[in-house]
Protein backbone atom coordinates (compact mmCIF):
# COMPACT_ATOMS: atom_id res chain seq x y z
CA UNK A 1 126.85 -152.77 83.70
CA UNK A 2 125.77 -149.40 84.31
CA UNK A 3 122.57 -148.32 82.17
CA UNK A 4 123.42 -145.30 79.83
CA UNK A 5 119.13 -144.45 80.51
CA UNK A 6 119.64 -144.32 84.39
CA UNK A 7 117.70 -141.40 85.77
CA UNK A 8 119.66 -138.41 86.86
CA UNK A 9 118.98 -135.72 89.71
CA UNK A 10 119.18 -132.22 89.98
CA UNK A 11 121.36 -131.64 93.37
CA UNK A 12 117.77 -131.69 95.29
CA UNK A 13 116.38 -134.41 94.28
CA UNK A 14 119.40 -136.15 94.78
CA UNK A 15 119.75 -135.07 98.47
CA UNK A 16 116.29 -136.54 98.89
CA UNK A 17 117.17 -139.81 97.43
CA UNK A 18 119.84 -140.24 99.97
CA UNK A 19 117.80 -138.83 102.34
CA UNK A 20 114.95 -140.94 101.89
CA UNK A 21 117.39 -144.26 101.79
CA UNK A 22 118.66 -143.63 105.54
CA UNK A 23 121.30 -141.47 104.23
CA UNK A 24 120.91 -138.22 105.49
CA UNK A 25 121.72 -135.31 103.04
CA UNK A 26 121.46 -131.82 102.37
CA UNK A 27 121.71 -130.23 99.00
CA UNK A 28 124.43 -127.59 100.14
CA UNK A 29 126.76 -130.87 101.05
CA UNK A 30 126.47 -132.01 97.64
CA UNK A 31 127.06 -128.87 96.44
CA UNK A 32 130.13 -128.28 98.62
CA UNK A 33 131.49 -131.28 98.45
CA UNK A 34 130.91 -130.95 94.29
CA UNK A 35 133.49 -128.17 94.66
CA UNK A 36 136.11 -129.32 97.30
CA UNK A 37 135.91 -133.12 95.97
CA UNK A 38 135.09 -136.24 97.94
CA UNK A 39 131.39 -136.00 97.24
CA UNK A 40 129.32 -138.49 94.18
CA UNK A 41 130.17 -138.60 90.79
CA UNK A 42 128.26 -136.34 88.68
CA UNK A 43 127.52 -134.68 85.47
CA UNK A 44 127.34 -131.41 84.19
CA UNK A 45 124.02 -130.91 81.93
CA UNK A 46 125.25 -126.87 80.78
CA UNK A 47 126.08 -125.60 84.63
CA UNK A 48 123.15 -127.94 86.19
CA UNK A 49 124.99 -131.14 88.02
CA UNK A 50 123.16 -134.37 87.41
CA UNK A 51 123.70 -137.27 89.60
CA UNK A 52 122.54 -141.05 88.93
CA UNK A 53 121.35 -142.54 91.54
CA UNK A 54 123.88 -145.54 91.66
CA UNK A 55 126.55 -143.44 91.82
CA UNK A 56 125.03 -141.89 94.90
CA UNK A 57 124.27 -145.09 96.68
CA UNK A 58 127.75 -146.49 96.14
CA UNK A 59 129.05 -143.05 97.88
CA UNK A 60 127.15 -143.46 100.58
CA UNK A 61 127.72 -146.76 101.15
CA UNK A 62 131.59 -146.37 101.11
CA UNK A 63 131.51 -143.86 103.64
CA UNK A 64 129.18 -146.26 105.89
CA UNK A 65 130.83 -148.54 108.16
CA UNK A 66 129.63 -152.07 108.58
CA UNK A 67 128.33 -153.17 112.44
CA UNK A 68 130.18 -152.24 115.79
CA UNK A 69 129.33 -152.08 118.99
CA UNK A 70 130.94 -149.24 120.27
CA UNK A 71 132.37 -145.83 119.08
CA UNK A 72 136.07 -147.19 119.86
CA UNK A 73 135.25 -149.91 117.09
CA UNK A 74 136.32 -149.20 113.88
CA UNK A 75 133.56 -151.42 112.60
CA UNK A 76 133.83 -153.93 109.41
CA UNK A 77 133.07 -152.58 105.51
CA UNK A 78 130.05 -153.54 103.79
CA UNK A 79 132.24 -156.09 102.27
CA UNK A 80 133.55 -157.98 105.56
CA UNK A 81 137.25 -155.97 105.44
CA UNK A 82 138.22 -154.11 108.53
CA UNK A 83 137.47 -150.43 107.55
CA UNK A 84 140.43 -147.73 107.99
């Protein structure tokens, strides 16, 4: 259950979360990917975007691959199932 009093972060603090998780992120990603789609979920607080941190770990963890050896691998999800 998600928790309605979950902090939310401006677009660079939220680029430092990921950042300081092992996921590697710079606020003008967020930003462009806020626009063009494909990025985390977010809010709009007047023309501010707020992001909750779940919602940006669960990104980044569906675009992460599970363990492979090699670059012609197309490595396992998180969850065990062959990624695509």
């Amino acid at each position: 259950m998600m928790n309605d009093y979950e902090r939310r972060l401006d677009r660079k603090h939220a680029a430092q979360f990921l950042t300081e998780r092992g996921y590697r992120t710079a606020p003008a990603t967020l930003a462009k990917l806020a626009c063009i789609g494909g990025g985390p979920a977010f809010e709009s607080f007047g023309r501010r975007p707020l992001y909750r941190e779940s919602d940006l770990l669960a990104w980044a963890q569906a675009r992460t691959t599970g363990p492979r050896r090699s670059t012609s691998e197309p490595g396992t999800a998180p969850s065990g199932r062959a990624a695509a």
